[in-house]
C-alpha atoms as a PDB file:
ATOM      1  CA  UNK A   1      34.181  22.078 -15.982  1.00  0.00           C
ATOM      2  CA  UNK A   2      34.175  21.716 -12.085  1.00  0.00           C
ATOM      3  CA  UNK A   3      30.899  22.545 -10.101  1.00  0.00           C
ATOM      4  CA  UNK A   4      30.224  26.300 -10.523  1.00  0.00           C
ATOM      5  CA  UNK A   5      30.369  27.962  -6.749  1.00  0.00           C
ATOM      6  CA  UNK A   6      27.377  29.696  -4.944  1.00  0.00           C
ATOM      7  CA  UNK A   7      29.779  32.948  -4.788  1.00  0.00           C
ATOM      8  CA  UNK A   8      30.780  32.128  -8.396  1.00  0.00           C
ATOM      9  CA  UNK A   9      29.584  35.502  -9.745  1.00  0.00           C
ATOM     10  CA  UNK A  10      32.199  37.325  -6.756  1.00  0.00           C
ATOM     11  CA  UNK A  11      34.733  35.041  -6.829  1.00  0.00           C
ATOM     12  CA  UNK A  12      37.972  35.808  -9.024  1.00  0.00           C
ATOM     13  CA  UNK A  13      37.698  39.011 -10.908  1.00  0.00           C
ATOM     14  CA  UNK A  14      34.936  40.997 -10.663  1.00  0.00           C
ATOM     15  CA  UNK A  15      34.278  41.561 -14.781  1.00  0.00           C
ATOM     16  CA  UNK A  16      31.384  41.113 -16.302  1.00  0.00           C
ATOM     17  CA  UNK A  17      33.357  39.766 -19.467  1.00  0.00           C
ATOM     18  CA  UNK A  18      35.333  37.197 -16.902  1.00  0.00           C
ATOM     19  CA  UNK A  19      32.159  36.095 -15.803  1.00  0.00           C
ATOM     20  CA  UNK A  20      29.936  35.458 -18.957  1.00  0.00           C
ATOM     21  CA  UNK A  21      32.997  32.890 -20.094  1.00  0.00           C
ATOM     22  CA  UNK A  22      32.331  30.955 -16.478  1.00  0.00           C
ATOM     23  CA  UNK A  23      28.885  30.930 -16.978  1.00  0.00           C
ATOM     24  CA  UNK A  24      29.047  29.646 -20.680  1.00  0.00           C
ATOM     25  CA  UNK A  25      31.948  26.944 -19.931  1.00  0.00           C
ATOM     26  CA  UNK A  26      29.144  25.770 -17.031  1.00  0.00           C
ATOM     27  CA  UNK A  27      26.244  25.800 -18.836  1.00  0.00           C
ATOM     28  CA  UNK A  28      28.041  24.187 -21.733  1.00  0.00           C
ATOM     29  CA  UNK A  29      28.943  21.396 -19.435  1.00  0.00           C
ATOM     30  CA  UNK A  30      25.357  21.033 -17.846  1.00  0.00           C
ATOM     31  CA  UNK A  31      23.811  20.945 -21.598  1.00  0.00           C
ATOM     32  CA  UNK A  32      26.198  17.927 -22.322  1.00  0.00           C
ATOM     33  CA  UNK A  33      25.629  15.940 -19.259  1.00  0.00           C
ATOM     34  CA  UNK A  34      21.406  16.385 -19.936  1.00  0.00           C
ATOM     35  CA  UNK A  35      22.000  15.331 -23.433  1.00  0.00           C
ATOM     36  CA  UNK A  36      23.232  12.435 -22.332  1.00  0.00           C
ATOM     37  CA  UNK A  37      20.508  12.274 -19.780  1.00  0.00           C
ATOM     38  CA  UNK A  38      22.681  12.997 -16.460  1.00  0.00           C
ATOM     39  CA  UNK A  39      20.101  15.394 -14.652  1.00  0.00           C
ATOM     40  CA  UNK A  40      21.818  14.992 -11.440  1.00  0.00           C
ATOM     41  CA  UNK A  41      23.059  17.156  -9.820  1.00  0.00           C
ATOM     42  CA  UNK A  42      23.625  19.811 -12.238  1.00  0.00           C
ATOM     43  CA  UNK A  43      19.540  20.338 -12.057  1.00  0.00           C
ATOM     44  CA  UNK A  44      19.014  20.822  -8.659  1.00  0.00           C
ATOM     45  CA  UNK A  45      22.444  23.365  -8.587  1.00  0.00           C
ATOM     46  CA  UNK A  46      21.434  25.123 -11.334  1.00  0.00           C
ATOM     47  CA  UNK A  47      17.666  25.723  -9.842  1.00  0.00           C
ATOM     48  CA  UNK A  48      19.783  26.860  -6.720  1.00  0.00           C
ATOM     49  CA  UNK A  49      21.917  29.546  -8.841  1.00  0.00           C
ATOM     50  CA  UNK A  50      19.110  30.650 -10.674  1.00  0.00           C
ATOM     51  CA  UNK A  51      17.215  31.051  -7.097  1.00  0.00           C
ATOM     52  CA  UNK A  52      20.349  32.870  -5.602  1.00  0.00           C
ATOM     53  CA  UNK A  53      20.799  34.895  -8.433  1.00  0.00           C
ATOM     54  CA  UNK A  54      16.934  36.324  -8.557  1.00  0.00           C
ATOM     55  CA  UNK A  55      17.631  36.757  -4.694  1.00  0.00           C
ATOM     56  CA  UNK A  56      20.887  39.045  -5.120  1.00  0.00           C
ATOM     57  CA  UNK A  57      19.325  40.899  -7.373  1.00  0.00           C
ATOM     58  CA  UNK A  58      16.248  42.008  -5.726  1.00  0.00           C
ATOM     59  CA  UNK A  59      18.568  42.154  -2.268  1.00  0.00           C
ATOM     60  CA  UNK A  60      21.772  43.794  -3.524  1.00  0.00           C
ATOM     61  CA  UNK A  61      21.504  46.394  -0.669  1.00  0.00           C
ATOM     62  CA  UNK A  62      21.279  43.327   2.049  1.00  0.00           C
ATOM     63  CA  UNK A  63      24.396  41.759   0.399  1.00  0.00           C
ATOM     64  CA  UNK A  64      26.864  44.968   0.268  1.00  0.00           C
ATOM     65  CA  UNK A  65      26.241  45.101   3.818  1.00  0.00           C
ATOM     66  CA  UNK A  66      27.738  41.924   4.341  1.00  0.00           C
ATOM     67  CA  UNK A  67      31.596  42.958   3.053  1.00  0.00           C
ATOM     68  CA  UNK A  68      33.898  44.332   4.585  1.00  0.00           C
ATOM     69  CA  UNK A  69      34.042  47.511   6.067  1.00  0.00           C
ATOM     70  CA  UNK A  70      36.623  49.534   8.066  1.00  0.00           C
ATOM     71  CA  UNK A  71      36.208  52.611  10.436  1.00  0.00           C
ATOM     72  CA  UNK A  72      35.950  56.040   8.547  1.00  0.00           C
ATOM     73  CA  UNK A  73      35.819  57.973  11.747  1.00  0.00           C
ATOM     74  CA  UNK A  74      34.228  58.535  15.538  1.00  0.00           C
ATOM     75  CA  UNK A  75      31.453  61.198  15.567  1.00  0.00           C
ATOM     76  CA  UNK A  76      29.263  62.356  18.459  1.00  0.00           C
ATOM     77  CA  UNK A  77      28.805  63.046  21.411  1.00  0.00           C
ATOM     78  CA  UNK A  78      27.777  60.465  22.312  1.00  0.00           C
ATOM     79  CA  UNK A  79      31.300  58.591  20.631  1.00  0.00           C
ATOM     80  CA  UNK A  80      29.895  56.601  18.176  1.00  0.00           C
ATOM     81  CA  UNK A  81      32.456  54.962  15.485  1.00  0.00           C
ATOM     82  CA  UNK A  82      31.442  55.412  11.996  1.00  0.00           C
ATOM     83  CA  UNK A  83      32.584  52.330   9.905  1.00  0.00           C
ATOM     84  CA  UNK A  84      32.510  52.484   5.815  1.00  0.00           C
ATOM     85  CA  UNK A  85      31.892  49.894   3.242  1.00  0.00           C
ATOM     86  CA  UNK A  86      35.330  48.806   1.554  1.00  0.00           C
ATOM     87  CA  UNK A  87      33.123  48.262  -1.708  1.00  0.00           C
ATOM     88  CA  UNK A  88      32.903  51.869  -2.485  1.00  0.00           C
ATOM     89  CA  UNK A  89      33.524  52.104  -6.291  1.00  0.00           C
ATOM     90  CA  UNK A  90      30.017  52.016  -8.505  1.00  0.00           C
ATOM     91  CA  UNK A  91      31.443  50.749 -11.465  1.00  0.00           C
ATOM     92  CA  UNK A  92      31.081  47.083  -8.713  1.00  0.00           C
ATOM     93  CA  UNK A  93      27.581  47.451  -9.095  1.00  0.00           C
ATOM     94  CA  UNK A  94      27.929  48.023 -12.540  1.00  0.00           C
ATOM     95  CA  UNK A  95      29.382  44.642 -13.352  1.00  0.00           C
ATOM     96  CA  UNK A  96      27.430  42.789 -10.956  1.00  0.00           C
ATOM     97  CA  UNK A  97      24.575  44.109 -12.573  1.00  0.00           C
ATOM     98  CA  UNK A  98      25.612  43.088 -15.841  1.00  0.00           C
ATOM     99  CA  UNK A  99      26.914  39.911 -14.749  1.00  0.00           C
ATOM    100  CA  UNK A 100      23.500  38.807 -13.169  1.00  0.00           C
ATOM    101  CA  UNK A 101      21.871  40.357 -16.716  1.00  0.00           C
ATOM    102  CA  UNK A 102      23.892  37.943 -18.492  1.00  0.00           C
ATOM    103  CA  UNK A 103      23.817  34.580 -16.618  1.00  0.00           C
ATOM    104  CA  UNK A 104      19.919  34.751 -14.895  1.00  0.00           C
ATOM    105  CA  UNK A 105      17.851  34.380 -18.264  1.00  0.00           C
ATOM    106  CA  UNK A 106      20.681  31.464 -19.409  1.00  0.00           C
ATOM    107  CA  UNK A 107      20.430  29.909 -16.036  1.00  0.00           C
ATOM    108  CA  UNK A 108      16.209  29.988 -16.159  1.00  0.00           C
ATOM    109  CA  UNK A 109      16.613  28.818 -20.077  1.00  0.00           C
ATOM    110  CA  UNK A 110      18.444  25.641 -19.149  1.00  0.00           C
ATOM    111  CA  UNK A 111      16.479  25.149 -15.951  1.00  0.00           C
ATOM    112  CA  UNK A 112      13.619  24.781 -17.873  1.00  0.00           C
ATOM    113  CA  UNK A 113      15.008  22.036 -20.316  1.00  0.00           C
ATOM    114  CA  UNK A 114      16.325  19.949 -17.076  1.00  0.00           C
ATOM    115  CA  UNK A 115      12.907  20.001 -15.540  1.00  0.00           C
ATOM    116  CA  UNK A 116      10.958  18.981 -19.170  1.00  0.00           C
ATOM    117  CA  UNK A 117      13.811  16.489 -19.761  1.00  0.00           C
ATOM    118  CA  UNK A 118      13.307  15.177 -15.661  1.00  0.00           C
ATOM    119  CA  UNK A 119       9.361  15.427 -16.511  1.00  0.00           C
ATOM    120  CA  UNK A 120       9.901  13.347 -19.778  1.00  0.00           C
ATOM    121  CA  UNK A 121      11.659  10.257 -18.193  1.00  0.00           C
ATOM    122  CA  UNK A 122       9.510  10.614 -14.970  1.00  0.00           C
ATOM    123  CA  UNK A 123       6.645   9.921 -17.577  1.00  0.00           C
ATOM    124  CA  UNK A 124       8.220   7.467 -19.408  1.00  0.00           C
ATOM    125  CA  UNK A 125       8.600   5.171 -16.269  1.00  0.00           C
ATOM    126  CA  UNK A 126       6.297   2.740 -14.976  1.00  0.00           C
ATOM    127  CA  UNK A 127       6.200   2.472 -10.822  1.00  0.00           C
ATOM    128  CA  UNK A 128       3.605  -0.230  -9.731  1.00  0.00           C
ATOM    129  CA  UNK A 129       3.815  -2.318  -6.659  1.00  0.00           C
ATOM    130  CA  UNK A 130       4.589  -5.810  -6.370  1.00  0.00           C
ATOM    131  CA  UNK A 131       2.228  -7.874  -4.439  1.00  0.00           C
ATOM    132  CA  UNK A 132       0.173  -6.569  -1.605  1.00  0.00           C
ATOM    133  CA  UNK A 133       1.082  -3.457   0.009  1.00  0.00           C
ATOM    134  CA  UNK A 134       0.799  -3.049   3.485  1.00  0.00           C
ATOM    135  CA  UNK A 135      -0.530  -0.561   5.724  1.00  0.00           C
ATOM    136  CA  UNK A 136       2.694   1.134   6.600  1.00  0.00           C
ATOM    137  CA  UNK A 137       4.311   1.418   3.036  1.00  0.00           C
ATOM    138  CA  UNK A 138       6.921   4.414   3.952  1.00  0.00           C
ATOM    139  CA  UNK A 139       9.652   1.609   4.188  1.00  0.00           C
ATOM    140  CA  UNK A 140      10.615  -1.750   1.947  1.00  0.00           C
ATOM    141  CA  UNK A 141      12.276  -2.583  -1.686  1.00  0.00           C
ATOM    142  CA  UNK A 142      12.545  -0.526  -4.965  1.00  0.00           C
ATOM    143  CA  UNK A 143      12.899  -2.957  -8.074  1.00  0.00           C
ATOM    144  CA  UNK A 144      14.884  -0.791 -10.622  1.00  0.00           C
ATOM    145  CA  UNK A 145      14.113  -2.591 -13.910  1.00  0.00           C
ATOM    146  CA  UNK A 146      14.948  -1.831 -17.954  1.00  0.00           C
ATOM    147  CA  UNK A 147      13.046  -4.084 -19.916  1.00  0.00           C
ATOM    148  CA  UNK A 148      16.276  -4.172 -22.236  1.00  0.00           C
ATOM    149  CA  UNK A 149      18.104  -6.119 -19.555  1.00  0.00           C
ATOM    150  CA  UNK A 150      17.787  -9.008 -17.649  1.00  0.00           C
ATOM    151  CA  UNK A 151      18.799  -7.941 -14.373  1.00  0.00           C
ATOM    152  CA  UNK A 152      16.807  -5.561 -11.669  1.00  0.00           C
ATOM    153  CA  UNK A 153      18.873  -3.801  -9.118  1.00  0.00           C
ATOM    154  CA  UNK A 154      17.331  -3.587  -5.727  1.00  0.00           C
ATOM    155  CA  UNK A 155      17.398  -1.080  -3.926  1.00  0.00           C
ATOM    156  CA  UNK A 156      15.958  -0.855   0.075  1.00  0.00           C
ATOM    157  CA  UNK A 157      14.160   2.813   0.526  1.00  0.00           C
ATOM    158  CA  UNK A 158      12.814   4.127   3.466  1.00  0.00           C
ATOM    159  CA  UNK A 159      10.809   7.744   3.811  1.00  0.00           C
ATOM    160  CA  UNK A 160      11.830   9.746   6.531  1.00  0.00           C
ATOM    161  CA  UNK A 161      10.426  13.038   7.817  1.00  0.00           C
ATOM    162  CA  UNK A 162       8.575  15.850   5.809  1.00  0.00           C
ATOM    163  CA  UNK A 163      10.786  18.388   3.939  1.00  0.00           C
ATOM    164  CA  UNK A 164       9.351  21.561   1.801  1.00  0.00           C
ATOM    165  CA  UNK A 165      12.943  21.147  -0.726  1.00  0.00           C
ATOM    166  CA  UNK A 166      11.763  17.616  -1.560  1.00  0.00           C
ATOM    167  CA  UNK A 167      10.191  16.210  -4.693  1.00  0.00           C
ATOM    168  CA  UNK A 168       7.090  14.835  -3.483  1.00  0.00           C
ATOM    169  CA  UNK A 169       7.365  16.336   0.175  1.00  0.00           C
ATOM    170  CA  UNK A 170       9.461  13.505   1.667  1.00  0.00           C
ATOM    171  CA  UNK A 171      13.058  12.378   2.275  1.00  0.00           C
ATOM    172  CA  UNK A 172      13.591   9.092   0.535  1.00  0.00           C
ATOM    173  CA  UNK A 173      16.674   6.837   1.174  1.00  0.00           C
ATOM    174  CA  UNK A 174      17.884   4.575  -1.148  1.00  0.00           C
ATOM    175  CA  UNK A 175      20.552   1.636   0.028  1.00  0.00           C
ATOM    176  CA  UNK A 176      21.454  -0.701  -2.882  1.00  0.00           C
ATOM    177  CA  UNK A 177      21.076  -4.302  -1.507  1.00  0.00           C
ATOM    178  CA  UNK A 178      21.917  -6.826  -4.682  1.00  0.00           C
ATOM    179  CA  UNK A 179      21.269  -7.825  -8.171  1.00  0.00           C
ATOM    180  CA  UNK A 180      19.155  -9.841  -9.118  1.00  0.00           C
ATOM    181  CA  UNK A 181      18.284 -11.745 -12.364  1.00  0.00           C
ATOM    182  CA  UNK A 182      14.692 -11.904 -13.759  1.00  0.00           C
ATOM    183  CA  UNK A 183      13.128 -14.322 -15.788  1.00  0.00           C
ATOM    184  CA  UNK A 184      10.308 -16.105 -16.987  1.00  0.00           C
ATOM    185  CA  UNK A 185      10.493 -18.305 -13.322  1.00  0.00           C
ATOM    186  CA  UNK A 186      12.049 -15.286 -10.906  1.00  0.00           C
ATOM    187  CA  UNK A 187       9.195 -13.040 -11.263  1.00  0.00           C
ATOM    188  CA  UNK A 188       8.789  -9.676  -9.135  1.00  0.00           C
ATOM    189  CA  UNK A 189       6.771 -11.332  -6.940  1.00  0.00           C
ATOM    190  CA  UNK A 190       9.031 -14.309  -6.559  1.00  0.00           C
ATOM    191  CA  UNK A 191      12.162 -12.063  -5.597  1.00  0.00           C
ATOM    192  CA  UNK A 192      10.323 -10.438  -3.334  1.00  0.00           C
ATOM    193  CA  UNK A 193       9.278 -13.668  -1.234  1.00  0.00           C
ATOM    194  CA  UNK A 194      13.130 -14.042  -1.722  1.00  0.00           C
ATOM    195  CA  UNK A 195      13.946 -10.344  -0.120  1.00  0.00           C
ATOM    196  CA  UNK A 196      11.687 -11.625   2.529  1.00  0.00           C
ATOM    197  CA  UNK A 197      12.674 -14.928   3.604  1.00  0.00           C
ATOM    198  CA  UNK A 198      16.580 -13.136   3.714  1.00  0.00           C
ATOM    199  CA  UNK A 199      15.949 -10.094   5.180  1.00  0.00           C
ATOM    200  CA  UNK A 200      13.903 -10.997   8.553  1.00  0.00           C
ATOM    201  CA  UNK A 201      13.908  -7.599   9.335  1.00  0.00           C
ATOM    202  CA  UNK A 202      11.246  -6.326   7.381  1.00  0.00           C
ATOM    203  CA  UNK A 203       8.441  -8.954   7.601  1.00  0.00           C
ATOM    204  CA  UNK A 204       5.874  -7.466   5.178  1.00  0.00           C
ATOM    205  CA  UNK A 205       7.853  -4.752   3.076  1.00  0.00           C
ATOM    206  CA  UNK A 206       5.965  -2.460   0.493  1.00  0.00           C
ATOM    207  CA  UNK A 207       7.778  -3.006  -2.696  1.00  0.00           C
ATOM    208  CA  UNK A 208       7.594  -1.234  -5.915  1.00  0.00           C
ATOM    209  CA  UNK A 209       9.015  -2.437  -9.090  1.00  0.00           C
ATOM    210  CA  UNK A 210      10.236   0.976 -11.746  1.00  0.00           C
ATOM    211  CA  UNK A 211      10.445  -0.351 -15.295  1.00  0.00           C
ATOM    212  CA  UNK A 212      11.914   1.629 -17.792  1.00  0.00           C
ATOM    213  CA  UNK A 213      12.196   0.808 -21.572  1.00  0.00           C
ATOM    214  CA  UNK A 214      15.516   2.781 -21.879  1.00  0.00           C
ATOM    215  CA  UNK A 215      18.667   2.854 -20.199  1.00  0.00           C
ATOM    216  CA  UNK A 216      19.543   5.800 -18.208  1.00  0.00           C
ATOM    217  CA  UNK A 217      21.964   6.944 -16.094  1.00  0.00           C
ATOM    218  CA  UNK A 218      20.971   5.022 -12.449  1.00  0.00           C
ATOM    219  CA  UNK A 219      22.937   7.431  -9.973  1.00  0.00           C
ATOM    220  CA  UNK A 220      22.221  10.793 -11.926  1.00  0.00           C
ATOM    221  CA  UNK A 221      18.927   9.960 -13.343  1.00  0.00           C
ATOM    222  CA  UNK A 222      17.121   6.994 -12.543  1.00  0.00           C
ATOM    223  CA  UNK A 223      17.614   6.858  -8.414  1.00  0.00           C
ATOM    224  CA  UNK A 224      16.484  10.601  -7.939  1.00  0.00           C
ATOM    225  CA  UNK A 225      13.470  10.830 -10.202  1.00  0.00           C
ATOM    226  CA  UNK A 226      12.679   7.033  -8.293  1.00  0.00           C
ATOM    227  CA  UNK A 227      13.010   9.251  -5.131  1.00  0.00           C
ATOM    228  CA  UNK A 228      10.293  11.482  -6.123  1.00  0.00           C
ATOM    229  CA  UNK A 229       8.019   9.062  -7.589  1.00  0.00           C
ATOM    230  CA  UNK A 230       8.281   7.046  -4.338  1.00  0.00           C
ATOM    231  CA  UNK A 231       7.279   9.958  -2.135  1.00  0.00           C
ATOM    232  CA  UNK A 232       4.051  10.672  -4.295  1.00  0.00           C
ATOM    233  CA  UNK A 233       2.769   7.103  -4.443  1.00  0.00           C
ATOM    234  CA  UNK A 234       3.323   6.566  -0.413  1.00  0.00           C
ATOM    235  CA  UNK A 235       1.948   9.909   0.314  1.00  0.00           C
END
């Protein structure tokens, strides 16, 4: 199933029937990829569908002005031309309306397993720093660590500026820097005297280790939900 489009619900044929296979094919697709515990980014596009479908419907006036219309005639004096939606049949509305009936209470039902599955692993994750933190922590190393394996990835992150659509009220990048493997000798605190005396640039870097008993998905799961944890704890 490719991505479903913002416009999905106008795009193609405008039948209600048309539409409720698109948005079961989709949502079909989504429920796979969060069984297997892929939450990205079919969570954060499906809380933007559900948003833009509550929006259409309580703004349906707003968005019929925006098609198409062509000149019906000049009136006046003064001249004034008189232009005239091309969207003129009802039975539009009609679909729309049953379209948006259809998909918004699926959409919000498999919203709300994404977010308790995000909220499960996001509790199920342990974030604690590694050594001494210092007094500007918004930039340094993210340890990503399953206690099943013997390898942490690293990962440099850095917190930019403050942004309302982001978990935890910050934009956090992520740059993967190396692999490293951890033993009973190369502790956390060891690899990060290693990160330091190799990457001059950051001197004293905050670093966090994320342990997590379970493998999951790094790019879909793992790196966003670290994202949001980072931004609380440096807030």
């Amino acid at each position: 199933m490719k991505k479903l489009q913002s416009d999905w619900f106008m795009q193609n044929w405008i039948d209600a029937e048309y539409q409720k296979y698109v948005v079961m094919a989709y949502l079909q697709a989504v429920r796979q990829n969060f069984t297997d515990d892929k939450l990205c980014p079919d969570l954060p596009d499906l809380r933007s569908h559900y948003a833009d479908g509550i929006r259409f419907s309580q703004g349906k006036e707003t968005l019929l002005s925006a098609f198409p219309k062509r000149v019906s005639g000049v009136s006046g004096p003064p001249p004034r031309i008189e232009y005239k939606s091309e969207v003129t049949d009802p039975a539009f509305m009609t679909e729309m309306d049953a379209i948006m009936e259809f998909a918004l209470p699926r959409f919000q039902e498999m919203l709300i397993e994404g977010q308790q599955r995000w909220a499960d692993i996001a509790g199920s994750l342990t974030l604690a720093p590694v050594g001494l933190m210092p007094l500007r922590p918004e930039e340094g190393y993210l340890l990503l660590y399953a206690t099943n394996q013997s390898e942490a990835q690293i990962y440099q992150f850095s917190l930019t500026f403050y942004s309302d659509q982001e978990p935890g009220g910050r934009m956090v990048q992520l740059r993967y820097v190396e692999a490293v493997r951890r033993s009973l000798v190369n502790t956390f605190e060891n690899i990060k005297l290693d990160l330091i005396r190799k990457h001059r640039q950051l001197p004293n870097p905050a670093t966090y280790r994320l342990e997590t008993s379970r493998t999951y998905p790094v790019q879909e799961t793992l790196l966003p939900i670290a994202r949001q944890l980072l931004a609380q704890a440096v807030a």
